[in-house]
C-alpha atoms as a PDB file:
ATOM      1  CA  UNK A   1    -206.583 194.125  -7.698  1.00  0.00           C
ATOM      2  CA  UNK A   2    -205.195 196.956 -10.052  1.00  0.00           C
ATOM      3  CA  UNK A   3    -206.785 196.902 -13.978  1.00  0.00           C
ATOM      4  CA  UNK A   4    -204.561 197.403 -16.568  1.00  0.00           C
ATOM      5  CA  UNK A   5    -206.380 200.181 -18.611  1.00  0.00           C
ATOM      6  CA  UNK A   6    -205.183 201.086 -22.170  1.00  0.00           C
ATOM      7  CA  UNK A   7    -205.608 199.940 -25.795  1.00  0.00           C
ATOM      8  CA  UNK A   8    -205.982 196.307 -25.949  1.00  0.00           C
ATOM      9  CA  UNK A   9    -206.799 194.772 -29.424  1.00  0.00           C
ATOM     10  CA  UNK A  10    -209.682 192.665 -30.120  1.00  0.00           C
ATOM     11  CA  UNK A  11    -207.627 189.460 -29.770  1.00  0.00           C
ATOM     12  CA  UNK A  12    -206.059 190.788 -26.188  1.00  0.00           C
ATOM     13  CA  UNK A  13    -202.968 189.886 -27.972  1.00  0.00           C
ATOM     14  CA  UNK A  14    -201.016 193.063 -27.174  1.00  0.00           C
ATOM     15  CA  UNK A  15    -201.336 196.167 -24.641  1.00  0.00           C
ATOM     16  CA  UNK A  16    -199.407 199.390 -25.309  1.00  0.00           C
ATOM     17  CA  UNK A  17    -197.140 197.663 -27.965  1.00  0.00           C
ATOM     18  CA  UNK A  18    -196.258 194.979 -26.315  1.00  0.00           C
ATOM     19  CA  UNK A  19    -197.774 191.283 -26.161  1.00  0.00           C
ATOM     20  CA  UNK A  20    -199.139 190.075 -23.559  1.00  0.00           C
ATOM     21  CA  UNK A  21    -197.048 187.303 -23.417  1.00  0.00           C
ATOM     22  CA  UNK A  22    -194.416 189.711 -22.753  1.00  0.00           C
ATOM     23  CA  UNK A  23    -195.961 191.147 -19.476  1.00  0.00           C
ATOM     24  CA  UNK A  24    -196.318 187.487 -18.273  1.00  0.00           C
ATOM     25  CA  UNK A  25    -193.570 186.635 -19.034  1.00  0.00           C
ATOM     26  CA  UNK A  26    -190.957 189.434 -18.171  1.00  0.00           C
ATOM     27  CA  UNK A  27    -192.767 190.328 -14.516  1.00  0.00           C
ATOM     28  CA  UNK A  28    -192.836 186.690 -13.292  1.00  0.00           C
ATOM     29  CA  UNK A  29    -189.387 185.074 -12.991  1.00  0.00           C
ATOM     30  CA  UNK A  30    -189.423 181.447 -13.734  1.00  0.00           C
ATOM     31  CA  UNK A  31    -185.924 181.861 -11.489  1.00  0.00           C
ATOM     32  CA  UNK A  32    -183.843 184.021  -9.491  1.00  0.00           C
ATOM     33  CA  UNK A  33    -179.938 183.083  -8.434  1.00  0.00           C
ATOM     34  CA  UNK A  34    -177.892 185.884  -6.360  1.00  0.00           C
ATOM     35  CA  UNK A  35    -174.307 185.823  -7.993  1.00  0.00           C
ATOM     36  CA  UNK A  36    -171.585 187.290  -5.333  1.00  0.00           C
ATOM     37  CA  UNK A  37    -169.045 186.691  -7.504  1.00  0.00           C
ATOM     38  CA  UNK A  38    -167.825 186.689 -11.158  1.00  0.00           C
ATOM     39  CA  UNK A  39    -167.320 183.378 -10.914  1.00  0.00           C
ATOM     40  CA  UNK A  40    -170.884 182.365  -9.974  1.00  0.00           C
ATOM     41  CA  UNK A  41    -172.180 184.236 -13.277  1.00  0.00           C
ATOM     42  CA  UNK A  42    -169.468 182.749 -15.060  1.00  0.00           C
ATOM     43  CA  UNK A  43    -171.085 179.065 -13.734  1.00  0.00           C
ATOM     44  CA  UNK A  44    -174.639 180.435 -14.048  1.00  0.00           C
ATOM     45  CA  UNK A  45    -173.794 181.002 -17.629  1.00  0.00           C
ATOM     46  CA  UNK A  46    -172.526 177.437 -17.969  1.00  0.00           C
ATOM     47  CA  UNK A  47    -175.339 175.807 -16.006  1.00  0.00           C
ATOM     48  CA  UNK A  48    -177.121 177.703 -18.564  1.00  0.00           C
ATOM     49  CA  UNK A  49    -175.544 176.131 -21.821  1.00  0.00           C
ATOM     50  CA  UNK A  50    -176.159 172.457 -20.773  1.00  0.00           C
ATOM     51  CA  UNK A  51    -179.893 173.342 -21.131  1.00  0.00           C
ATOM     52  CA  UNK A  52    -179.592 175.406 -24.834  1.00  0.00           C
ATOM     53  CA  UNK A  53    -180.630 173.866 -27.582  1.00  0.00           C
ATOM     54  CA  UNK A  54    -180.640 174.906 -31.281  1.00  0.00           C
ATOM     55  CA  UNK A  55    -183.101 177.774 -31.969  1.00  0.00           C
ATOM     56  CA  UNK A  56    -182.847 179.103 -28.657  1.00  0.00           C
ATOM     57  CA  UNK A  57    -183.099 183.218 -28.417  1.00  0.00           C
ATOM     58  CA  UNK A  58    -181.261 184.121 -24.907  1.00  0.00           C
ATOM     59  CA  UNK A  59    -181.482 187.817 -24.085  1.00  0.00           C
ATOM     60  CA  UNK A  60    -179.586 189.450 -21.410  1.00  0.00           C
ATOM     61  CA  UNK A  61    -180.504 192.856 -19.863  1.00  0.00           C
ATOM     62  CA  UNK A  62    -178.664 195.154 -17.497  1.00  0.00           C
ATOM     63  CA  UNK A  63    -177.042 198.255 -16.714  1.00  0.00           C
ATOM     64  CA  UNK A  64    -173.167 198.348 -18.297  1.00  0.00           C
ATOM     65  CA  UNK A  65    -170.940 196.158 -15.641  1.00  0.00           C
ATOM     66  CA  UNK A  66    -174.069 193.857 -14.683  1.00  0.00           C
ATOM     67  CA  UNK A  67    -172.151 191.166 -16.373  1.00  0.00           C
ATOM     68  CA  UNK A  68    -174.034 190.329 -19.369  1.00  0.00           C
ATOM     69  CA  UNK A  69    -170.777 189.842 -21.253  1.00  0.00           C
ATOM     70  CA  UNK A  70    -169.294 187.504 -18.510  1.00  0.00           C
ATOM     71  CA  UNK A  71    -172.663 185.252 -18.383  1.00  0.00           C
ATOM     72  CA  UNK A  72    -172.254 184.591 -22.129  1.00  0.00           C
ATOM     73  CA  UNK A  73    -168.278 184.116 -22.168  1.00  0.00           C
ATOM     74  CA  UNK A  74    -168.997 181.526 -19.620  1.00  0.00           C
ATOM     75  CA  UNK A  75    -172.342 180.146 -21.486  1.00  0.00           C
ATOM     76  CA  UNK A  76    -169.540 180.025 -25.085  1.00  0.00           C
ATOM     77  CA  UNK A  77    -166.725 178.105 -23.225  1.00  0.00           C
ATOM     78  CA  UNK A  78    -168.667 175.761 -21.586  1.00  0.00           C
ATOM     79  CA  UNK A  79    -170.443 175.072 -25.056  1.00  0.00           C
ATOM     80  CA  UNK A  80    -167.460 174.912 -26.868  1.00  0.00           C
ATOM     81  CA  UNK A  81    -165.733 172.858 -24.383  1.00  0.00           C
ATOM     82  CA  UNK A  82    -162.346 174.580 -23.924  1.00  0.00           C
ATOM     83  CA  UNK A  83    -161.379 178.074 -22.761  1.00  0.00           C
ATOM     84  CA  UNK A  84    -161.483 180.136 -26.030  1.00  0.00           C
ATOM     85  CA  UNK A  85    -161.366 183.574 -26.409  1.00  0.00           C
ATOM     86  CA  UNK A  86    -164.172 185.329 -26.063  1.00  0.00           C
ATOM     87  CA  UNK A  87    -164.483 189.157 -26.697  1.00  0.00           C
ATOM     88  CA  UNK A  88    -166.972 191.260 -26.262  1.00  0.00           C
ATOM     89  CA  UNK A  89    -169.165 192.295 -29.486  1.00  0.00           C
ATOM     90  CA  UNK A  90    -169.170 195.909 -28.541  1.00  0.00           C
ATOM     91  CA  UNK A  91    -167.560 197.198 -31.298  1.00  0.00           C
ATOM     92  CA  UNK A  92    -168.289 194.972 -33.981  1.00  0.00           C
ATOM     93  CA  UNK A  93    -171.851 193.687 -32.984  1.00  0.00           C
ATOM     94  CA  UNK A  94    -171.756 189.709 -33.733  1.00  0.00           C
ATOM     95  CA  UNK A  95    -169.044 187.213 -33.008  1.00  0.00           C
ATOM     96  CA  UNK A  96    -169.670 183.444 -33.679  1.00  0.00           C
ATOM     97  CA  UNK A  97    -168.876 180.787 -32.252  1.00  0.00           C
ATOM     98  CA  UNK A  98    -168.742 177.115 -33.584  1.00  0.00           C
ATOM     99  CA  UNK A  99    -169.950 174.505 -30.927  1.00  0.00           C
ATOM    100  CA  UNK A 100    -170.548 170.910 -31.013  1.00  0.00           C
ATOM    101  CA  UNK A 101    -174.024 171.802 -30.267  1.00  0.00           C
ATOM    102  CA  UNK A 102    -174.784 174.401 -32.566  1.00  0.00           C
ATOM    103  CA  UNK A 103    -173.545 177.786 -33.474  1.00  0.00           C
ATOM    104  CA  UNK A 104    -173.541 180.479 -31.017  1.00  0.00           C
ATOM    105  CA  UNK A 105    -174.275 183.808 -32.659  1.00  0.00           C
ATOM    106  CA  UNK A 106    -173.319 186.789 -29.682  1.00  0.00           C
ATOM    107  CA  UNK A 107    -174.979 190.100 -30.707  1.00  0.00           C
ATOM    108  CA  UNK A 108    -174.118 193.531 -28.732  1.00  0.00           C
ATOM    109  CA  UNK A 109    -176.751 195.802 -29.404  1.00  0.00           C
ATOM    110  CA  UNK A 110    -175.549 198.663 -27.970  1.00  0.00           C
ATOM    111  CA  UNK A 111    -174.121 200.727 -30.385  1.00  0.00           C
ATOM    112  CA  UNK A 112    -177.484 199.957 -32.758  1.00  0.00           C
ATOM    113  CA  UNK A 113    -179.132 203.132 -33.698  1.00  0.00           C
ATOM    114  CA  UNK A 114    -182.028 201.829 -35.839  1.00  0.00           C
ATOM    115  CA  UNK A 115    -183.839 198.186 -34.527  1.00  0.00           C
ATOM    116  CA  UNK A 116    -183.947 197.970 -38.581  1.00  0.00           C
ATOM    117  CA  UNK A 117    -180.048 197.427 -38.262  1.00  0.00           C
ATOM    118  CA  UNK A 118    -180.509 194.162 -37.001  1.00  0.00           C
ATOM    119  CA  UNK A 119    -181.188 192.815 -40.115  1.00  0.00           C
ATOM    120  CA  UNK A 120    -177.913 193.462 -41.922  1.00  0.00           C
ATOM    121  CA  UNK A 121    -175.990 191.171 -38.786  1.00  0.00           C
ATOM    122  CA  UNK A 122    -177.735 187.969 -40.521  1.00  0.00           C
ATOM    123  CA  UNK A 123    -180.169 187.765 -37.349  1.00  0.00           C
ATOM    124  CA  UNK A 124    -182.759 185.254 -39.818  1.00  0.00           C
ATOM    125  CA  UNK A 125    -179.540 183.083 -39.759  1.00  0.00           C
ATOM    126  CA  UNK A 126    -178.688 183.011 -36.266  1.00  0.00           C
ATOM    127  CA  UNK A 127    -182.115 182.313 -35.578  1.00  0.00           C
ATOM    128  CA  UNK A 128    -182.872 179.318 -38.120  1.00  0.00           C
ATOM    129  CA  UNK A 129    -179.309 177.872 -37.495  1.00  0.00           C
ATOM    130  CA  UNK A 130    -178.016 178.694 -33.904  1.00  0.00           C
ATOM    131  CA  UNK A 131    -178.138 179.722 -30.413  1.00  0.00           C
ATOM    132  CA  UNK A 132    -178.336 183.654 -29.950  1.00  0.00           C
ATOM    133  CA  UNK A 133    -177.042 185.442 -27.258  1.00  0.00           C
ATOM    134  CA  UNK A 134    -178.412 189.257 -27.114  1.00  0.00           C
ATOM    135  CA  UNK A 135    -176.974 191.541 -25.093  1.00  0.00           C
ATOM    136  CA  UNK A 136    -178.849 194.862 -24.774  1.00  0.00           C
ATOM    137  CA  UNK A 137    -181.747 193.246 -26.584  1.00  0.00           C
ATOM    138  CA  UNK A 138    -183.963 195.970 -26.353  1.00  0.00           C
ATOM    139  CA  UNK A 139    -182.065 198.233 -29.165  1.00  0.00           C
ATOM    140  CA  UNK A 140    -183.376 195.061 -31.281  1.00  0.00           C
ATOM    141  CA  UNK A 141    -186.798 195.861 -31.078  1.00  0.00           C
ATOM    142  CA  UNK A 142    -189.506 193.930 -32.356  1.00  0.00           C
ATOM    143  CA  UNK A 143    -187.114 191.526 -34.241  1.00  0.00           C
ATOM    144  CA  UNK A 144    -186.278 189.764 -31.054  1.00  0.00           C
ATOM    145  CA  UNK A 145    -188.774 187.133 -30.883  1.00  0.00           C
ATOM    146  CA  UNK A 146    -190.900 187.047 -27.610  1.00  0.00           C
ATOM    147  CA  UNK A 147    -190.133 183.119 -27.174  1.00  0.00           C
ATOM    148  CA  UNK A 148    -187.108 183.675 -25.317  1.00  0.00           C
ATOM    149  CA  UNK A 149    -185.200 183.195 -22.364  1.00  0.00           C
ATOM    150  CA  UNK A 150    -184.281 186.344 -20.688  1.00  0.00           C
ATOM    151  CA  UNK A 151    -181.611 186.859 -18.633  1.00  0.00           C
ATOM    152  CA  UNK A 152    -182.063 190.304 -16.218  1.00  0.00           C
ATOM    153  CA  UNK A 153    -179.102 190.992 -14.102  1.00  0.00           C
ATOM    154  CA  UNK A 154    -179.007 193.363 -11.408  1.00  0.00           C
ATOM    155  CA  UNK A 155    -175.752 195.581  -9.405  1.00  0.00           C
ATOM    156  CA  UNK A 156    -176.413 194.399  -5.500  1.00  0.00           C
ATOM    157  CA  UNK A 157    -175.569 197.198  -3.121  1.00  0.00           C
ATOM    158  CA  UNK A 158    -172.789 195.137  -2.386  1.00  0.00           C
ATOM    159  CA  UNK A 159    -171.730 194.516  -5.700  1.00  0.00           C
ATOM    160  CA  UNK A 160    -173.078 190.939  -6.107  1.00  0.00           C
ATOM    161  CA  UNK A 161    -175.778 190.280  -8.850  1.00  0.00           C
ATOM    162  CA  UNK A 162    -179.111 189.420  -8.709  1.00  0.00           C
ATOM    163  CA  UNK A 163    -179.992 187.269 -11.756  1.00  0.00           C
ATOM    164  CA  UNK A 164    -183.982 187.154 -12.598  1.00  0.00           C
ATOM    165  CA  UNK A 165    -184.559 184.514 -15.420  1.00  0.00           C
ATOM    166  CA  UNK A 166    -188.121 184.638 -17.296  1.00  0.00           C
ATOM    167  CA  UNK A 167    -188.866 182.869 -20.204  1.00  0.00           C
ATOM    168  CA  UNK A 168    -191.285 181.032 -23.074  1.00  0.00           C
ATOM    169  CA  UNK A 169    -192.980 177.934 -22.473  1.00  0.00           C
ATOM    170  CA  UNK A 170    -189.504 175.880 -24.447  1.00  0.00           C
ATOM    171  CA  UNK A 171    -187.861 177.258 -21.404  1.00  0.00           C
ATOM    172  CA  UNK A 172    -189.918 176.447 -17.873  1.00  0.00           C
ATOM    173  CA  UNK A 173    -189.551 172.727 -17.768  1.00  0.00           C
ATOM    174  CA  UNK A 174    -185.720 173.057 -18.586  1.00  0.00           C
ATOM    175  CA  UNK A 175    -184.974 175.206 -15.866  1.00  0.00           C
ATOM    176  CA  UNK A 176    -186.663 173.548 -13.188  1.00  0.00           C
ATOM    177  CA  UNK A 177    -183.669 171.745 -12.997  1.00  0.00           C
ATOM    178  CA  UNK A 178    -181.251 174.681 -12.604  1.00  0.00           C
ATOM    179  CA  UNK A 179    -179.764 174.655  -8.493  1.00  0.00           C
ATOM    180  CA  UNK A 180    -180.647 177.851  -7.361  1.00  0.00           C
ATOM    181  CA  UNK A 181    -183.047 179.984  -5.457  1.00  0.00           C
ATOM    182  CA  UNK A 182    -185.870 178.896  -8.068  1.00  0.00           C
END
């Protein structure tokens, strides 16, 4: 059995910066589905929605063309109901969505050179009233709370996607119920 060695506070509440909630959490996928096509993130995305509720953080990591932006266009429609137009936030960082569950606030971090710049997109907002879909969640830093579902997709060498779901506690019992490789 390996130790972890390293500055741990008094409380063994974090470990090199991070919580250790978000070692749990982030090494041990709650579930895994294996996408082979666009449409299957496209569906994972909507299996997804039926289970968000208001207050929900969803982050979604991978390298550019992993399909983080085609997970949450299909998460958006199927929360909206109808297929709307849904762009990509590259270039201007937030687009919202009105739902007849709740709001769906779609961040691109990307282009963020400062985690401080989160604050001017109205995150408090999102995250009092909404659902909030981060992609590249890490340029958010701390202000991403740990209580989240994340979302980690992976390029298969034969271009299929490997989608690794971890979460908070708000999130296990809900996706037991997700068909998949769980």
């Amino acid at each position: 059995m390996r130790q972890i060695s390293g500055p741990v506070d008094s409380a063994c509440q974090t470990f090199r910066g991070r919580s250790v909630y978000h070692f749990i959490t982030h090494r041990f996928p709650l579930f895994s589905r294996l996408l082979l096509t666009e449409s299957d993130t496209t569906n994972l995305g909507a299996d997804l929605a039926a289970l968000a509720r208001p207050g929900d953080v969803i982050a979604l990591v991978g390298d550019l063309g992993a399909g983080k932006s085609v997970l949450a266009r299909g998460f958006i429609r199927a929360l909206a109901g109808q297929d709307i137009d849904v762009p990509s936030p590259t270039f201007t960082l937030l687009q919202t969505y009105e739902t007849p569950t709740a709001v769906v606030w779609h961040f691109d971090l990307y282009r963020l050179e400062d985690p401080d710049e989160i604050w001017e997109l109205g995150v408090e907002d999102a995250f009092d009233e909404g659902i909030s879909l981060f992609e590249w969640p890490g340029n958010g830093g701390s202000a991403i709370p740990a209580d989240r579902l994340t979302i980690s997709l992976t390029i298969q060498p034969d271009e299929a996607r490997l989608a690794n779901l971890s979460g908070g506690p708000s999130w296990t019992d809900r996706l037991k119920g997700l068909p998949g490789d769980g």
